[in-house]
Protein backbone atom coordinates (compact mmCIF):
# COMPACT_ATOMS: atom_id res chain seq x y z
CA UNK A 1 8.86 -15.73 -39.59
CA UNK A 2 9.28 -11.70 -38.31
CA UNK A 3 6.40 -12.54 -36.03
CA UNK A 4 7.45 -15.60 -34.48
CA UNK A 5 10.83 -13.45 -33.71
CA UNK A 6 8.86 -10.92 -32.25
CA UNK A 7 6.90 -13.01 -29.95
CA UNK A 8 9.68 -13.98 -28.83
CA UNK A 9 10.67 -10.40 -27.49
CA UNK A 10 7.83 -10.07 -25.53
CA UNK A 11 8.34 -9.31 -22.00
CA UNK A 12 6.74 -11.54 -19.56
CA UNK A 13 5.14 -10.76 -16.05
CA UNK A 14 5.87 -13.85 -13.81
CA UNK A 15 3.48 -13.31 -10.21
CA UNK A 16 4.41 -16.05 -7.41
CA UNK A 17 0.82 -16.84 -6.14
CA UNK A 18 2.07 -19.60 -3.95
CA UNK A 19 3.70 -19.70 -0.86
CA UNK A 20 7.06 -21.61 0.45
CA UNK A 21 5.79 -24.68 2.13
CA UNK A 22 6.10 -27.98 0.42
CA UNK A 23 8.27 -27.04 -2.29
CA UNK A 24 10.71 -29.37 -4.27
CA UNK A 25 14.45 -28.46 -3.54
CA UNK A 26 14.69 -28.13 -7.83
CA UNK A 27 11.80 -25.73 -7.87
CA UNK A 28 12.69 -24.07 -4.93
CA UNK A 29 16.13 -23.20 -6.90
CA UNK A 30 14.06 -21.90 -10.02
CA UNK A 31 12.13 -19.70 -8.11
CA UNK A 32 15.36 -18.14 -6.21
CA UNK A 33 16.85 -17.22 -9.64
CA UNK A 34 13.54 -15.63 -11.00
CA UNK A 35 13.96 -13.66 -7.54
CA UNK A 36 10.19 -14.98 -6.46
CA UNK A 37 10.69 -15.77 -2.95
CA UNK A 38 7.69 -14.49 -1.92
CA UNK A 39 3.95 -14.95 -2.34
CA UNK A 40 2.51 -11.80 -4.27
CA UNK A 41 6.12 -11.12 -6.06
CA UNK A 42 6.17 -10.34 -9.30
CA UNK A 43 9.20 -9.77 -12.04
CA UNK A 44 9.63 -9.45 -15.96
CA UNK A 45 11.38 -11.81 -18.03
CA UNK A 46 12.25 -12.49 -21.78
CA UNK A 47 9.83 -14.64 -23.61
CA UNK A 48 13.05 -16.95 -24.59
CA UNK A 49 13.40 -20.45 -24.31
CA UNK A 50 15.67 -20.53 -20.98
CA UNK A 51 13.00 -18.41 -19.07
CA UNK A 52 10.17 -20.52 -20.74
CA UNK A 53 11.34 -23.88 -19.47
CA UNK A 54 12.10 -22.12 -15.82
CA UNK A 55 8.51 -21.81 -15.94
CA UNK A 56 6.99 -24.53 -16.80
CA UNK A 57 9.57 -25.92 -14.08
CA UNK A 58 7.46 -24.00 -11.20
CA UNK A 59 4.02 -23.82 -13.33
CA UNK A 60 2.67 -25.02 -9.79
CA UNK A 61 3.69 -21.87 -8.20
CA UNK A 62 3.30 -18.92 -10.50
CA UNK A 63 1.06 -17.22 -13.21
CA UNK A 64 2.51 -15.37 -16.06
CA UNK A 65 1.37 -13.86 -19.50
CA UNK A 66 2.61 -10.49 -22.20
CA UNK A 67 2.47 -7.79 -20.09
CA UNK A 68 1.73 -4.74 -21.86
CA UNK A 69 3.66 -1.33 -22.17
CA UNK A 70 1.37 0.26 -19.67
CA UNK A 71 1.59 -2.29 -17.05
CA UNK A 72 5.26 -2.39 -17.01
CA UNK A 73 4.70 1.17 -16.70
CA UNK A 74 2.69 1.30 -13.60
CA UNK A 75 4.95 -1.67 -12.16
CA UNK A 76 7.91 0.97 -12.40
CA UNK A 77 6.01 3.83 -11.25
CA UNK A 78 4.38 2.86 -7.78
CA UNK A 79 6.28 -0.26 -6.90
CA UNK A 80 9.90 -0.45 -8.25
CA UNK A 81 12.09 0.08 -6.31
CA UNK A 82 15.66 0.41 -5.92
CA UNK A 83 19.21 -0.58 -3.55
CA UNK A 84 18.32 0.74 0.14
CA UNK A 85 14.79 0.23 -0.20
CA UNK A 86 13.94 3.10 -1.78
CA UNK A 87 11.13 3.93 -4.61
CA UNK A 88 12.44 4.25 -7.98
CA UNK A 89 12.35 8.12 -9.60
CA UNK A 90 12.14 9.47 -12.46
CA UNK A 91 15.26 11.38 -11.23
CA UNK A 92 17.13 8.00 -11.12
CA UNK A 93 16.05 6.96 -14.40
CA UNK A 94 17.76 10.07 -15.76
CA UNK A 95 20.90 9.22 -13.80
CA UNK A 96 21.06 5.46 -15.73
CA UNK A 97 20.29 6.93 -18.70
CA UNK A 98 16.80 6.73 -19.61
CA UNK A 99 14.43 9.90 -20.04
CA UNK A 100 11.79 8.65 -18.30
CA UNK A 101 9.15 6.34 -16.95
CA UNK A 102 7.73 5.14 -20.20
CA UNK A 103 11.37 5.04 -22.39
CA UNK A 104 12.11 2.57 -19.62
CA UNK A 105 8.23 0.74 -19.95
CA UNK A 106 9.06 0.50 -23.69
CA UNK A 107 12.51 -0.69 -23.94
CA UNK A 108 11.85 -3.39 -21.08
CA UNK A 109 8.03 -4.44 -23.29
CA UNK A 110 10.05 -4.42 -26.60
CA UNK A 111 12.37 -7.12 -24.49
CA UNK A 112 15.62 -4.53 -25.78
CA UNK A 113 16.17 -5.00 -22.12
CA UNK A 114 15.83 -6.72 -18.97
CA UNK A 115 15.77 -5.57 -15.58
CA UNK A 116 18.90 -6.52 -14.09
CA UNK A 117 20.21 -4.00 -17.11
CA UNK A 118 18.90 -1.17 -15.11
CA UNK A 119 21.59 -0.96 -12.39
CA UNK A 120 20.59 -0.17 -9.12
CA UNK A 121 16.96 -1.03 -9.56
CA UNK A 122 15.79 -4.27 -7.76
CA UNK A 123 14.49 -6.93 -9.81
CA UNK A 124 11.10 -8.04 -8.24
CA UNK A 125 8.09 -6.01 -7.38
CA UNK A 126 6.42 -6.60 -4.10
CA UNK A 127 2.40 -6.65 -4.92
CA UNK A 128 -0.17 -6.43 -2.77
CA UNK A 129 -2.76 -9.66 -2.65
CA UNK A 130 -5.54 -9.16 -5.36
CA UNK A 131 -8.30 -6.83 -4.42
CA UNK A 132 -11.11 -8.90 -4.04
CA UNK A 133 -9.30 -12.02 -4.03
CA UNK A 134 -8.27 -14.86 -6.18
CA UNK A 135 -11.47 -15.65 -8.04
CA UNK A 136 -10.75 -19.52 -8.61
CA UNK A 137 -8.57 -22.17 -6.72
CA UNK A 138 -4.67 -21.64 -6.65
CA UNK A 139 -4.17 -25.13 -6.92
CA UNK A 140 -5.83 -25.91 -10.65
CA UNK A 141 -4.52 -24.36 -13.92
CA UNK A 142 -5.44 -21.44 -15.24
CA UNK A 143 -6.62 -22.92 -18.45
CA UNK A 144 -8.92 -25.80 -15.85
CA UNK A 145 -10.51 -22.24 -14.23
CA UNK A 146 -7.59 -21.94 -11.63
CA UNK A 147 -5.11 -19.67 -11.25
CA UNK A 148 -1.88 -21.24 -11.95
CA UNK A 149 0.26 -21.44 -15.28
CA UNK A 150 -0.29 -19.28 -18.16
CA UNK A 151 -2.90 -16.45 -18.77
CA UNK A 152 -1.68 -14.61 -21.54
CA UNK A 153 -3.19 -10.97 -21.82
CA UNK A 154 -5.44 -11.65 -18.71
CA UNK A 155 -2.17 -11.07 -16.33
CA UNK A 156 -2.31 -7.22 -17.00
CA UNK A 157 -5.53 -6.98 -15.21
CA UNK A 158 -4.44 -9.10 -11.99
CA UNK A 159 -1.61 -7.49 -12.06
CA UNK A 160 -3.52 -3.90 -11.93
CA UNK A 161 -5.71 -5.64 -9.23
CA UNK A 162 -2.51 -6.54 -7.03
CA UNK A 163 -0.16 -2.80 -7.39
């Protein structure tokens, strides 16, 4: 049972790989309130039930997997970002309350806290398209040797391809 509850406090990366033509009105909507407008967006998320079925609601139009504590790190450090457009410091941190770069990593992989929590700090991350590409079609599932849906571990290294 304690692992089941702690795969559930994983922290998700959710990447839009999609872009915004031809989308359903309903999955439009679910992609507005994970804040992926974009192609090449990315956010973290709560592995809990609500965020699970938001998913699978626009598995057409993302990838997502556990993102580990050193990819959240990296995420905060060259692309977070916050209110104004400016890039997210460790001064800031300190003014929120956190001691630094990886307190905030942890906290946020531990799922102890989300990213609207951090106030002031937006809650997407604008990537850069995958060096080197996708490698396999964006229109099959990951698990058919696409790109879409679900990838587990395997989203920390497209992820380090994309910052």
């Amino acid at each position: 049972m304690p692992a089941k509850e702690e795969a559930e406090k994983k922290c998700l990366a959710v990447v839009r790989v999609r872009g915004t033509v031809n989308v359903r009105g309903d999955v439009k909507d679910t992609l507005s309130m994970l804040h992926l407008l974009r192609p090449n967006h990315a956010t973290l998320v709560p592995s809990t039930p609500t965020y699970l079925g938001m998913l699978k609601k626009a598995k057409d139009h993302l990838t997502w997997g556990e993102a580990s504590p050193q990819t959240i790190l990296h995420l905060l450090k060259k692309r977070g970002e916050i209110e104004g457009g400016r890039k997210l410091t460790e001064a800031y941190l300190k003014k929120i309350g956190f001691s630094s770069f990886k307190k905030a990593a942890e906290e946020l992989s531990l799922g102890r806290l989300k990213l609207k929590d951090l106030k002031g700090v937006k809650p997407v991350f604008r990537l850069h398209p995958p060096s080197k590409g996708f490698k396999k079609s964006l229109k099959k599932a990951f698990a058919e040797g696409g790109e879409l849906g679900y990838r587990g571990e395997l989203i920390n290294k497209l992820i380090a391809r994309m910052i």
